[in-house]
C-alpha atoms as a PDB file:
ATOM      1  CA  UNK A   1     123.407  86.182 111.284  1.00  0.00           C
ATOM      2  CA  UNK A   2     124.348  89.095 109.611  1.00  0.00           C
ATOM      3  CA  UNK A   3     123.083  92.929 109.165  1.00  0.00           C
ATOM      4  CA  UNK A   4     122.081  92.417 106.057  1.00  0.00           C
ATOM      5  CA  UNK A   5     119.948  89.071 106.716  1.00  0.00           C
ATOM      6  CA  UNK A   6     118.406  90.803 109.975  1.00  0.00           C
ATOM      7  CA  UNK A   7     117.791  93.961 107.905  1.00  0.00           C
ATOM      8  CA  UNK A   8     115.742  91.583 105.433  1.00  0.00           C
ATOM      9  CA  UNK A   9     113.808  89.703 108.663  1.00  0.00           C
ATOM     10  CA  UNK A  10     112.878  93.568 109.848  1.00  0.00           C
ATOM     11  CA  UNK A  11     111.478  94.109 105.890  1.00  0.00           C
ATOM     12  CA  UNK A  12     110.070  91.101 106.299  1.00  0.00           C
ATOM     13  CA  UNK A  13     108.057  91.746 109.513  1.00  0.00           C
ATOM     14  CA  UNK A  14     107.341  95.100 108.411  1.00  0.00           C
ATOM     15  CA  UNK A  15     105.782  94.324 105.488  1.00  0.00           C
ATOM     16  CA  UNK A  16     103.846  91.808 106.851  1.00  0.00           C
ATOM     17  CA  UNK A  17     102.843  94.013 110.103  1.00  0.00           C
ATOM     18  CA  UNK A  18     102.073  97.070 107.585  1.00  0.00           C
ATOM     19  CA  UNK A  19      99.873  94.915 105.597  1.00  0.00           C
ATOM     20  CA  UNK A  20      97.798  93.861 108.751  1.00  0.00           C
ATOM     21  CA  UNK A  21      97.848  97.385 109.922  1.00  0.00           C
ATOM     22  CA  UNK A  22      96.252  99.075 106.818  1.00  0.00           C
ATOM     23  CA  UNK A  23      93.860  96.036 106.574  1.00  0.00           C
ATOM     24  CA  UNK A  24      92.426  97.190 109.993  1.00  0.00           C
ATOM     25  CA  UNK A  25      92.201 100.488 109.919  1.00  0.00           C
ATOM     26  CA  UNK A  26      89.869 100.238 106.656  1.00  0.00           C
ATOM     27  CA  UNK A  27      88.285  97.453 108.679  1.00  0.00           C
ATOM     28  CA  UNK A  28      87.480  99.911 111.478  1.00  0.00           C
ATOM     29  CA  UNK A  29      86.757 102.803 108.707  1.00  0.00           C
ATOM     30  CA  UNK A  30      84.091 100.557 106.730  1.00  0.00           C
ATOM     31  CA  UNK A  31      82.603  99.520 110.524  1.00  0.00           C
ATOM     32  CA  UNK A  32      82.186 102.981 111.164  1.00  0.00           C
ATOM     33  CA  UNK A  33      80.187 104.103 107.433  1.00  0.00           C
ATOM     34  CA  UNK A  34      78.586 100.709 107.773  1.00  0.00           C
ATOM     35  CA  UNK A  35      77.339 100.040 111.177  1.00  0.00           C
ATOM     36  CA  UNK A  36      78.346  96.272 111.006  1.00  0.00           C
ATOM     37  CA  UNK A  37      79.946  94.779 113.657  1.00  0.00           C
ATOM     38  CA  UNK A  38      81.343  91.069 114.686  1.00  0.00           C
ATOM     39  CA  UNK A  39      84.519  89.610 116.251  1.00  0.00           C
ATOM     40  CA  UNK A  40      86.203  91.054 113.540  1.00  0.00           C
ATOM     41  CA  UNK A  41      85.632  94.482 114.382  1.00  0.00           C
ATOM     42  CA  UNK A  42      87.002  93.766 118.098  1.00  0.00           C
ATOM     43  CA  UNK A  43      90.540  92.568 116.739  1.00  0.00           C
ATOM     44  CA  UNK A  44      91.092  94.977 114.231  1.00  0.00           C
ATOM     45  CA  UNK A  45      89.921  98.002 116.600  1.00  0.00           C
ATOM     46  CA  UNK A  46      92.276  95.804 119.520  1.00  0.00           C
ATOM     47  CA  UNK A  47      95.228  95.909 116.905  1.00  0.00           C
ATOM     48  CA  UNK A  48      94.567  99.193 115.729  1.00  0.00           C
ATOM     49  CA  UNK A  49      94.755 100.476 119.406  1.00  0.00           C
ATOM     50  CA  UNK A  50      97.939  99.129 120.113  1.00  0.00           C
ATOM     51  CA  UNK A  51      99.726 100.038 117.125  1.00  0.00           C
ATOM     52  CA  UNK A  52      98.519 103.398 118.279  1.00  0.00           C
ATOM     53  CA  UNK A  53      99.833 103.213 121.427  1.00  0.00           C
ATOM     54  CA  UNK A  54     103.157 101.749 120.265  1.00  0.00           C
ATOM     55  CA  UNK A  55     103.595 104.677 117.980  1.00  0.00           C
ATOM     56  CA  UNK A  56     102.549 107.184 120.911  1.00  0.00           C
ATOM     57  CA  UNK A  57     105.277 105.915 122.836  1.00  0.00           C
ATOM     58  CA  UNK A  58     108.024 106.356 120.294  1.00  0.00           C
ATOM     59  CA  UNK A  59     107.534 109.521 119.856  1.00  0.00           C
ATOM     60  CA  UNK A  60     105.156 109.206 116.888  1.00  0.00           C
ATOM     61  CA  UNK A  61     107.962 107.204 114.848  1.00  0.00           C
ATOM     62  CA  UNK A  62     107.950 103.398 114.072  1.00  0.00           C
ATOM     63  CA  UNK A  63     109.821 101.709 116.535  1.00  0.00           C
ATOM     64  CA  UNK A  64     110.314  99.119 112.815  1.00  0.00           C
ATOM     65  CA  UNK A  65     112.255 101.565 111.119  1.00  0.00           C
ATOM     66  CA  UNK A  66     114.789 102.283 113.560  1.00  0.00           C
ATOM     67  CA  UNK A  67     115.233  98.909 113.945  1.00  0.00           C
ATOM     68  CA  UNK A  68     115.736  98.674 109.673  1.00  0.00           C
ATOM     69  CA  UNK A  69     118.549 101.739 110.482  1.00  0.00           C
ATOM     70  CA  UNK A  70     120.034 100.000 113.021  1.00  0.00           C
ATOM     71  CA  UNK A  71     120.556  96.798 110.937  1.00  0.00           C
ATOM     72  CA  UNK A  72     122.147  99.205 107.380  1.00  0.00           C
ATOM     73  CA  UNK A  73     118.588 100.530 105.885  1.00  0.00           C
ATOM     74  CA  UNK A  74     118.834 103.831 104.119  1.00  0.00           C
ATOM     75  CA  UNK A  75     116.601 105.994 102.153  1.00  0.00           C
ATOM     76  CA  UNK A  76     118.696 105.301  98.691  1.00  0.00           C
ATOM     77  CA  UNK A  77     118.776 102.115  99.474  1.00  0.00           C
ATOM     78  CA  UNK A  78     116.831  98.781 100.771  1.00  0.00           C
ATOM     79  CA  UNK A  79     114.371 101.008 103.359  1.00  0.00           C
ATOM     80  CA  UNK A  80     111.949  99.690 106.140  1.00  0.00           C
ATOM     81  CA  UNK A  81     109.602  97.183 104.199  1.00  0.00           C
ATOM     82  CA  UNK A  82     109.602  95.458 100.733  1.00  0.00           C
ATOM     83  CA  UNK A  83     107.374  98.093  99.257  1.00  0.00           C
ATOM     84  CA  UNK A  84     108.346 100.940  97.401  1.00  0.00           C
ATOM     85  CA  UNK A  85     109.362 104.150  99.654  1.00  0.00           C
ATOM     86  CA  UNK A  86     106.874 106.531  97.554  1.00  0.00           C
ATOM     87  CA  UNK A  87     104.035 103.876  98.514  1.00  0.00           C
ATOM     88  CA  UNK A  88     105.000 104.183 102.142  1.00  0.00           C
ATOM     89  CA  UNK A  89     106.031 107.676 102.593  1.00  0.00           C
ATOM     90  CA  UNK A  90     102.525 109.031 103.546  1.00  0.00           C
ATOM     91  CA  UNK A  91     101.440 105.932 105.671  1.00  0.00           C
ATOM     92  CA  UNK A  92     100.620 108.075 108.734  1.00  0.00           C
ATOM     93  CA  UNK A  93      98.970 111.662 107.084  1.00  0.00           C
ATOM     94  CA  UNK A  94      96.646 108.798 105.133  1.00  0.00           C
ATOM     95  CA  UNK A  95      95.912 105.954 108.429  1.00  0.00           C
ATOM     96  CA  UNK A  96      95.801 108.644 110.576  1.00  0.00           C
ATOM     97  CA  UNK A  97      92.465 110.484 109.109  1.00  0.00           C
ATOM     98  CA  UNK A  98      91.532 106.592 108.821  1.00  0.00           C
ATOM     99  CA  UNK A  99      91.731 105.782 111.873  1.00  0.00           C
ATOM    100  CA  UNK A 100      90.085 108.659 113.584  1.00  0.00           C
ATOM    101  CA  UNK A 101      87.344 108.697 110.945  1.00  0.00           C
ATOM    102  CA  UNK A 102      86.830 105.765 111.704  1.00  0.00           C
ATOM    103  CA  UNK A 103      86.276 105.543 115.702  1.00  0.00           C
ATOM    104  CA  UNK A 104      85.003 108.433 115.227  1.00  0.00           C
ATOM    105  CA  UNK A 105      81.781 107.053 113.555  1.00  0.00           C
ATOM    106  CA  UNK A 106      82.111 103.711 115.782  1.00  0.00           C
ATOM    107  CA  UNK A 107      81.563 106.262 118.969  1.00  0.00           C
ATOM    108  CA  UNK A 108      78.491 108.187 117.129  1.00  0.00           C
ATOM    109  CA  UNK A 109      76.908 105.412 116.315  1.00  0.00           C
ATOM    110  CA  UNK A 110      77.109 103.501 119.796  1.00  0.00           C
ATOM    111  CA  UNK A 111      76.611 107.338 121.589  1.00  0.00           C
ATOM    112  CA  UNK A 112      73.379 107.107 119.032  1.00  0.00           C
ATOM    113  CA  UNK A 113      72.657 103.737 120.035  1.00  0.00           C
END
């Protein structure tokens, strides 16, 4: 296989892993305004936690885009997922507030009972 086909199966996964991640941090955010719970809530605040973690533990940068470096991505060129770089450039100043916003209001709300 070469760089360039393993650089598209990184995009690939990213995309797909980026997609799931936004999904559940507005999952967690509307639990948190809403109050409503389920199964659902428990798998996207599971995944949300260990993307969290993940990104703690490389030093607050995705482990996915040095992995897209490694295999020829570059900022002029083909970057870390199949969307647009602009799109993707302020993923963590906007999840982050998401995020905590959002557990934030899951923890009131079971503190308040």
């Amino acid at each position: 296989m070469t760089n360039a086909q393993r650089l598209t199966l990184v995009r690939a996964a990213h995309t797909v892993i980026y997609v799931v991640m936004a999904g559940a941090s507005l999952v967690v955010l509307a639990a948190g305004i809403t109050g409503a719970t389920g199964p659902w809530l428990w798998v996207a605040a599971g995944l949300v936690a260990v993307e969290s973690a993940v990104f703690a533990a490389c030093g607050f940068k995705c482990p996915m885009t040095a992995m897209a470096v490694k295999y020829g991505a570059t900022k002029d060129g083909a970057w870390d997922t199949f969307f647009p770089e602009p799109c993707t450039r302020h993923t963590f100043r906007v999840f982050g507030p998401v995020i905590l916003v959002g557990f934030a209001l899951l923890a009131a709300r079971w503190v308040v009972g």
